[in-house]
N, C-alpha and C. Protein backbone atom coordinates (compact mmCIF):
# COMPACT_ATOMS: atom_id res chain seq x y z
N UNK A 1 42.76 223.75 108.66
CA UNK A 1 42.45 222.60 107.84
C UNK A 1 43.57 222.42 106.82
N UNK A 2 44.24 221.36 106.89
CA UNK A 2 44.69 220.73 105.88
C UNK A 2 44.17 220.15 104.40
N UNK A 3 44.79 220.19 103.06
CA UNK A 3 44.45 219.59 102.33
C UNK A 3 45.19 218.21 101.75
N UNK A 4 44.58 217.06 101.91
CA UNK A 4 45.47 215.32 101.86
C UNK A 4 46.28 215.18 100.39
N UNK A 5 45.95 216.28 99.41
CA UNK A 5 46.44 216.06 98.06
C UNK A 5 47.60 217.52 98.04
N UNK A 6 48.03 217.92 98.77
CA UNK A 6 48.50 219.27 98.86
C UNK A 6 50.51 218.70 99.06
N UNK A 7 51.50 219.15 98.38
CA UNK A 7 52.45 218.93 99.29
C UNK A 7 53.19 219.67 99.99
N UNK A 8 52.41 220.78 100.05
CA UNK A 8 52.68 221.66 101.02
C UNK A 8 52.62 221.55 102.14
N UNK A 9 51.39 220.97 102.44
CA UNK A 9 50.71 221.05 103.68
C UNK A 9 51.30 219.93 104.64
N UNK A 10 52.10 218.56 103.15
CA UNK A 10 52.66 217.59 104.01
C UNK A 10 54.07 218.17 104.45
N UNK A 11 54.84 218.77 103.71
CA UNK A 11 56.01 219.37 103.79
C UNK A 11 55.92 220.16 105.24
N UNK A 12 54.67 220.88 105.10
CA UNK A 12 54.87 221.87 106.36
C UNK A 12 54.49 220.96 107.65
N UNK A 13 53.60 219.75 107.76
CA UNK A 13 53.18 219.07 108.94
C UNK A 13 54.16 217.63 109.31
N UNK A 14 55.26 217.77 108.94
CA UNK A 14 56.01 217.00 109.28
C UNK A 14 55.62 215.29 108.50
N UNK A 15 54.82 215.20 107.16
CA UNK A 15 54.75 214.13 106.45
C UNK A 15 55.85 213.62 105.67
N UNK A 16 56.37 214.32 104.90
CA UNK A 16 57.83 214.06 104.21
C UNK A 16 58.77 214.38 105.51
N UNK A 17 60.14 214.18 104.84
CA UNK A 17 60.96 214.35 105.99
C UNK A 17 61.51 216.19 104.95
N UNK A 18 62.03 217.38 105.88
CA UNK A 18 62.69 218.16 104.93
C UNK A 18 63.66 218.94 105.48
N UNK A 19 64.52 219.34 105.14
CA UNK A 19 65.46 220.34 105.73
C UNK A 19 64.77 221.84 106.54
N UNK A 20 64.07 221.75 108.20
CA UNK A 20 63.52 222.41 108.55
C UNK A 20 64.24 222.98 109.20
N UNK A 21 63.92 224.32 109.53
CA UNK A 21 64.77 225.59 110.17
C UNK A 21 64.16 226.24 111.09
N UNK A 22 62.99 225.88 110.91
CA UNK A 22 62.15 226.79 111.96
C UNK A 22 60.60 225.97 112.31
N UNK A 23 59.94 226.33 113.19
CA UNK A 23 58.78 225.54 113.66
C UNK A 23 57.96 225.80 114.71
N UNK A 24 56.76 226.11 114.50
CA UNK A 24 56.11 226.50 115.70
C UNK A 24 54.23 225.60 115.40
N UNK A 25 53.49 226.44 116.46
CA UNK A 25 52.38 225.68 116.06
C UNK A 25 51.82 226.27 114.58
N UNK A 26 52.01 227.10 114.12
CA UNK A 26 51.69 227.52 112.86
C UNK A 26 52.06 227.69 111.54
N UNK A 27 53.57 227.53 111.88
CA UNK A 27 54.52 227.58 110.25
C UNK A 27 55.50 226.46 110.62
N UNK A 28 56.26 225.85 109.57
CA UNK A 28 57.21 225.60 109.17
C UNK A 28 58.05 226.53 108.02
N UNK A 29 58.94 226.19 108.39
CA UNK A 29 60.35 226.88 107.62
C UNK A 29 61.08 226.04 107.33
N UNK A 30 61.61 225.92 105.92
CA UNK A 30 62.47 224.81 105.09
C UNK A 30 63.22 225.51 103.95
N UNK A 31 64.23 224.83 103.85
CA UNK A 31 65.18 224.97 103.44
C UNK A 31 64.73 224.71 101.92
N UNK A 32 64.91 225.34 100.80
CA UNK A 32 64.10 225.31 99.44
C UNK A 32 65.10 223.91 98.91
N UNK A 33 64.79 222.85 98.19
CA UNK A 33 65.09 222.08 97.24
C UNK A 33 65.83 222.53 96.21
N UNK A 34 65.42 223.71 95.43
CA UNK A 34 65.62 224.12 94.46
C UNK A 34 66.22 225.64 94.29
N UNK A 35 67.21 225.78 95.47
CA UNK A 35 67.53 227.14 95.85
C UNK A 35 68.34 228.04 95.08
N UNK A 36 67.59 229.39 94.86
CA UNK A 36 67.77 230.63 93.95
C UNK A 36 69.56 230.66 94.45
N UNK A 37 69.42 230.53 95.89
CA UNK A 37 71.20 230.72 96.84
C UNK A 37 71.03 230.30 97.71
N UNK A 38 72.29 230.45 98.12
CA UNK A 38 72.45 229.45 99.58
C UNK A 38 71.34 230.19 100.63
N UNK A 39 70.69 229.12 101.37
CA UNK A 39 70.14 229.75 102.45
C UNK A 39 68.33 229.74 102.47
N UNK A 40 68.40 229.76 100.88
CA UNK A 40 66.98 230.46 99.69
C UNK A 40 65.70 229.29 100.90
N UNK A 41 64.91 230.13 101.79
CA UNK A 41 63.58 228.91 102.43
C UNK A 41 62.84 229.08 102.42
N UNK A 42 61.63 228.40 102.96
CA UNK A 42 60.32 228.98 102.59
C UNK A 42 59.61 228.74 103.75
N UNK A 43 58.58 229.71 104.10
CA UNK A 43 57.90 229.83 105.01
C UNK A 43 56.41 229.53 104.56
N UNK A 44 56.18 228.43 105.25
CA UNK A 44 55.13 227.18 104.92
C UNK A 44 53.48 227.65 106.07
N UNK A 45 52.64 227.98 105.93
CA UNK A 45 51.39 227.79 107.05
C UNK A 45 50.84 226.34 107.20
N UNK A 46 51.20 225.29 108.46
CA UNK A 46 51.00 224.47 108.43
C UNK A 46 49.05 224.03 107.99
N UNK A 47 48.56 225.42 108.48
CA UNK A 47 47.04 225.19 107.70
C UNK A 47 47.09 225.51 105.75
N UNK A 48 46.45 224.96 105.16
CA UNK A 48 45.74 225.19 103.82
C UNK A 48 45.21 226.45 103.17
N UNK A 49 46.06 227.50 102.76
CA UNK A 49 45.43 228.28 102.02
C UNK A 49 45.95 228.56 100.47
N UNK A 50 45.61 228.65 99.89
CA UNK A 50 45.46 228.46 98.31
C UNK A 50 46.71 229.87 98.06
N UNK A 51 46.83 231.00 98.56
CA UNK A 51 47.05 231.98 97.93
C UNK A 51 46.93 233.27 98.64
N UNK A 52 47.58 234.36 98.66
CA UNK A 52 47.48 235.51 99.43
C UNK A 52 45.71 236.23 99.88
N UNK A 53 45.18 235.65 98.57
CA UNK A 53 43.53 236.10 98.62
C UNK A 53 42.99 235.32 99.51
N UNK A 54 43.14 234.10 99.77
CA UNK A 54 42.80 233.40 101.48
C UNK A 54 43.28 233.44 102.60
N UNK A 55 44.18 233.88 102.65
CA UNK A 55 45.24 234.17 103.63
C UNK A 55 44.68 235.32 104.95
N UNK A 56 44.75 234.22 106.13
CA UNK A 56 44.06 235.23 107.32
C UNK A 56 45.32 236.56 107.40
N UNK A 57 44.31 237.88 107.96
CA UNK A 57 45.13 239.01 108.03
C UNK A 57 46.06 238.62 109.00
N UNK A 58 45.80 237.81 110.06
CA UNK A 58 46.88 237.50 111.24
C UNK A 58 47.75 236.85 110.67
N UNK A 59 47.43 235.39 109.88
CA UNK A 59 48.63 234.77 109.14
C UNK A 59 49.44 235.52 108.45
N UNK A 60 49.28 235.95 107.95
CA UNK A 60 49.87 237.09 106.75
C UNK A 60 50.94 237.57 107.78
N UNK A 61 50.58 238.50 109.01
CA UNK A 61 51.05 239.40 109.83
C UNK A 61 52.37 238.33 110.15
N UNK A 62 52.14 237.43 110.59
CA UNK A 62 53.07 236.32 111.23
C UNK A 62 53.87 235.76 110.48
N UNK A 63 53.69 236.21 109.34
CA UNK A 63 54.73 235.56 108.28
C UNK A 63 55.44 236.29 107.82
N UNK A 64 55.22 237.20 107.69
CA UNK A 64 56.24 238.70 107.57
C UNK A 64 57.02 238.94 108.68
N UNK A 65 56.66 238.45 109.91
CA UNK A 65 57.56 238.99 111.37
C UNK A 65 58.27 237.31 111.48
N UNK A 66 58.05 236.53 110.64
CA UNK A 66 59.17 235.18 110.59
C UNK A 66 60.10 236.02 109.51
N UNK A 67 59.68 236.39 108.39
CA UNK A 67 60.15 236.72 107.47
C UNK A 67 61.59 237.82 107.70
N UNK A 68 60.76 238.61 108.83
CA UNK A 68 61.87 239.30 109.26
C UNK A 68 62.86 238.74 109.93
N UNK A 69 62.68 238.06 111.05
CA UNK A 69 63.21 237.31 111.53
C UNK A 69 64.24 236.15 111.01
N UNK A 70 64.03 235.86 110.06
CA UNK A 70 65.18 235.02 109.01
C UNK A 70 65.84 235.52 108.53
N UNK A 71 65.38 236.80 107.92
CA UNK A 71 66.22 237.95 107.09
C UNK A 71 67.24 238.22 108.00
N UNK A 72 67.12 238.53 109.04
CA UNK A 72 68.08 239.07 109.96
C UNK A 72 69.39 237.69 110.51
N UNK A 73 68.78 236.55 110.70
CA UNK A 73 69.13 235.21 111.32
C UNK A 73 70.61 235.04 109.64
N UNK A 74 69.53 235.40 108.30
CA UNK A 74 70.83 234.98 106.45
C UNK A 74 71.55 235.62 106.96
N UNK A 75 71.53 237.07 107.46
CA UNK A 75 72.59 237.97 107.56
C UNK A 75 73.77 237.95 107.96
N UNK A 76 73.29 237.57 109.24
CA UNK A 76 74.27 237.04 110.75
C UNK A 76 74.94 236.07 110.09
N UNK A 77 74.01 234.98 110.32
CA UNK A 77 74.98 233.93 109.63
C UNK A 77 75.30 233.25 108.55
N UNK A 78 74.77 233.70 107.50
CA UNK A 78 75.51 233.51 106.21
C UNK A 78 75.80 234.37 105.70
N UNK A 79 76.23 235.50 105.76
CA UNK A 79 76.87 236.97 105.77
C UNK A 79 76.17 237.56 104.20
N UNK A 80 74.80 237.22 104.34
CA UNK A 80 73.91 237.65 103.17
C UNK A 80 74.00 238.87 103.27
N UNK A 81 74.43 239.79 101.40
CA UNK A 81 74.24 241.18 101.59
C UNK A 81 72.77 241.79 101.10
N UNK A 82 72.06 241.10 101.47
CA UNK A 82 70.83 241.19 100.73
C UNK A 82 69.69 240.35 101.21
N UNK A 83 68.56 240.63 100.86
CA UNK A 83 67.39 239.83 101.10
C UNK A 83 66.01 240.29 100.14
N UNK A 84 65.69 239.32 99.50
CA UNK A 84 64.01 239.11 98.33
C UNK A 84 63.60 238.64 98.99
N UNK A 85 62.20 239.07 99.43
CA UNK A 85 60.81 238.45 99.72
C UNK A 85 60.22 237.94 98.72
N UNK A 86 59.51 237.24 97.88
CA UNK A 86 59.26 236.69 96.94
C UNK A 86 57.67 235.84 97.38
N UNK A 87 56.39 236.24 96.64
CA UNK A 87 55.22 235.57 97.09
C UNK A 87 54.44 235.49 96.00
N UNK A 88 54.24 234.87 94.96
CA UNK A 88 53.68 234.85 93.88
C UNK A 88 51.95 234.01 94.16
N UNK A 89 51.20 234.66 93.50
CA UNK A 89 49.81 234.03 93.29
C UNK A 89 49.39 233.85 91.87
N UNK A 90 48.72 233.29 91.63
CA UNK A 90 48.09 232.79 90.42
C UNK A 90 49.77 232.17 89.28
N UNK A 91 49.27 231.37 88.52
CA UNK A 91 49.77 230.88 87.56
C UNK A 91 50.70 231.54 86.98
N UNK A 92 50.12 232.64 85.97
CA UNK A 92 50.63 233.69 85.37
C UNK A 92 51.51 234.76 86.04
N UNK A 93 51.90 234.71 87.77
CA UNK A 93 52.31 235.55 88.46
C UNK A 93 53.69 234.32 88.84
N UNK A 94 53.30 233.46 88.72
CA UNK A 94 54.97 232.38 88.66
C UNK A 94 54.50 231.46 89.63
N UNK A 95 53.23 231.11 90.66
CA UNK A 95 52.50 230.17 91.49
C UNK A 95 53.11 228.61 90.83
N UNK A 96 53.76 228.19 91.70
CA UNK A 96 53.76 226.59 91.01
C UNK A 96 53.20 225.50 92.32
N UNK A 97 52.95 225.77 92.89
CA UNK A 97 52.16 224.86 94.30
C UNK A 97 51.26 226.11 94.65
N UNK A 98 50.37 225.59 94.61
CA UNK A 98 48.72 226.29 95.29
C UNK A 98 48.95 226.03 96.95
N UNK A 99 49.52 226.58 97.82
CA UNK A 99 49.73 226.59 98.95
C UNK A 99 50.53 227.96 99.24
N UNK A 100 49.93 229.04 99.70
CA UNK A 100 50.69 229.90 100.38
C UNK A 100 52.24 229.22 100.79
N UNK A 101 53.01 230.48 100.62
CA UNK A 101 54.50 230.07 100.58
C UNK A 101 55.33 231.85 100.51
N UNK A 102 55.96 231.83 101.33
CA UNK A 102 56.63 233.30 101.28
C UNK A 102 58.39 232.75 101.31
N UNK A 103 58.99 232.86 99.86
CA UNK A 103 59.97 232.65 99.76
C UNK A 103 61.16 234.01 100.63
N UNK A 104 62.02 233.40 101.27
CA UNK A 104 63.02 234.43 101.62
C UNK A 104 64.82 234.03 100.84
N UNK A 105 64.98 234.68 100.04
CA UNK A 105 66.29 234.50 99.26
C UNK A 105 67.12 235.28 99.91
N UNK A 106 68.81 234.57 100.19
CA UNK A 106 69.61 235.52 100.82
C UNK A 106 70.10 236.20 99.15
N UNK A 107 70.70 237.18 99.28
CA UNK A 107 71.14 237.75 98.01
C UNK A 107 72.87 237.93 98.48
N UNK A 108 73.60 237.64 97.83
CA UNK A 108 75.13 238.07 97.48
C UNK A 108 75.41 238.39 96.60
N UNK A 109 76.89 239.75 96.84
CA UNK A 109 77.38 240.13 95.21
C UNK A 109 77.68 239.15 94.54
N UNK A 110 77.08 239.31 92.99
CA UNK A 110 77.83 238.46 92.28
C UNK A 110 77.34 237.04 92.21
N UNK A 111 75.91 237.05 92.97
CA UNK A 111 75.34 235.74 92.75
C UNK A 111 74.68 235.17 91.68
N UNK A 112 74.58 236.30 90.71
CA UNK A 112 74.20 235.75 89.26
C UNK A 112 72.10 235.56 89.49
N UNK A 113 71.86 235.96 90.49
CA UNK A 113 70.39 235.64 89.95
C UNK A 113 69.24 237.13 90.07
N UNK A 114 68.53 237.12 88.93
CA UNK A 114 67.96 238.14 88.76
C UNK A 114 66.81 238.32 88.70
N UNK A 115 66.37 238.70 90.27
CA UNK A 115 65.02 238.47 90.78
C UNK A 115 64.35 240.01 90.29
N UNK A 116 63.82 240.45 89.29
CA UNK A 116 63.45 241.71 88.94
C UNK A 116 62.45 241.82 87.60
N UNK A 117 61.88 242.97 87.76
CA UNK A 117 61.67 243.03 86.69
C UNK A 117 61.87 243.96 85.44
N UNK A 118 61.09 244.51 84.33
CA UNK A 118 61.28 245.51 83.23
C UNK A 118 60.52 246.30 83.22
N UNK A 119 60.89 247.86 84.14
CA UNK A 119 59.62 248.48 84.24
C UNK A 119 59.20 249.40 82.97
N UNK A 120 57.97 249.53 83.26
CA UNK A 120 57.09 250.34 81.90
C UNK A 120 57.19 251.24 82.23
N UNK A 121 56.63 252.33 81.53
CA UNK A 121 56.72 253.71 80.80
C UNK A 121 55.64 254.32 80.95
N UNK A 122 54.15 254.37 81.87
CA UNK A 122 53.13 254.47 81.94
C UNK A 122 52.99 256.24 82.04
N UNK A 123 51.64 256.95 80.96
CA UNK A 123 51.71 258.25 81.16
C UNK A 123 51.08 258.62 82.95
N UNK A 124 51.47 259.93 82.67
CA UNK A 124 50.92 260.34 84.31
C UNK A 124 49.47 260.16 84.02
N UNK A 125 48.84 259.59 82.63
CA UNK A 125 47.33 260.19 82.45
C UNK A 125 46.91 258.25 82.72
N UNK A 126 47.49 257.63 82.46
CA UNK A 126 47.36 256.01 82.72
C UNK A 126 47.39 255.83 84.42
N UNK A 127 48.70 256.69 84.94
CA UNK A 127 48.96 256.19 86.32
C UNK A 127 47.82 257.02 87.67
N UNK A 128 47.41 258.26 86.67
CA UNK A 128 45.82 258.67 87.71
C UNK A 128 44.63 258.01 87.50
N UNK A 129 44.73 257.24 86.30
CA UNK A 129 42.99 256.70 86.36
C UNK A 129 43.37 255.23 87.22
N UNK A 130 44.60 254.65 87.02
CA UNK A 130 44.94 253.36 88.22
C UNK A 130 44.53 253.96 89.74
N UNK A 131 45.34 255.02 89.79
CA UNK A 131 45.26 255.61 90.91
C UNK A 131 44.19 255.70 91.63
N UNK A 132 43.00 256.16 90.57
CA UNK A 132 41.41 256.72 91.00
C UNK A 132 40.80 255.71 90.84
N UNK A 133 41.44 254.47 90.67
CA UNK A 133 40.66 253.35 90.51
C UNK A 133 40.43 252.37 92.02
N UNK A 134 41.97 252.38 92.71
CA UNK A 134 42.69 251.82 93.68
C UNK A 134 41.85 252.34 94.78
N UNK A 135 41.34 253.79 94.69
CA UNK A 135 41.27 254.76 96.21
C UNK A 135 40.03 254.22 97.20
């Protein structure tokens, strides 16, 4: 199922026109608008899901083995020394379209962008009760 107010869903079903790279009955692949680097696309589920928490376990599976599959395709041919997976949910996690979306960034030396973060300092007595929380 599609959603008619989504522009994801038009992006991925062939409604806009977009720089597509890849295509099957279930994803589109496009070339990002707004690219981190050359190459930077996104892997689109032509169905409607909001976010990794709706996301069928098979979809998921299939988007990681595109995922790979591109990673390998930047390499070859745009002699990427690198590759970010990038999948943000909710607002506060960097979500700016409510449509599942698994960004793949090629990375080069010296490309100036800094996909990372600032890690904390957590005691071993913080990181066992996470731990015993998770199990």
């Amino acid at each position: 199922m599609t959603d008619s107010n989504c522009i994801f869903c038009k992006l991925a079903n062939g409604v806009f026109p977009t720089n597509k790279i890849y295509e099957d009955d279930n994803f589109t692949v496009i070339l990002d608008n707004g690219p981190a680097t050359k190459g930077h696309a996104l892997i689109l589920p032509k169905e409607h899901y909001e976010n990794i928490y709706e996301l069928p376990e098979e979809t998921a599976a299939e988007a990681m083995k595109l995922a790979k599959k591109l990673s390998i395709k930047l390499k070859e041919r745009l002699s990427a020394d690198g590759i970010n997976l990038v999948q943000n949910n909710g607002e506060c996690a960097g979500q700016t379209v409510n449509h599942f979306h698994l960004h793949v960034i090629p990375r080069y030396k010296d490309d100036n962008q800094h996909i990372l973060w600032k890690p904390t300092q957590p005691t071993d007595e913080e990181l066992k009760a996470i731990c015993k929380k998770l199990q």
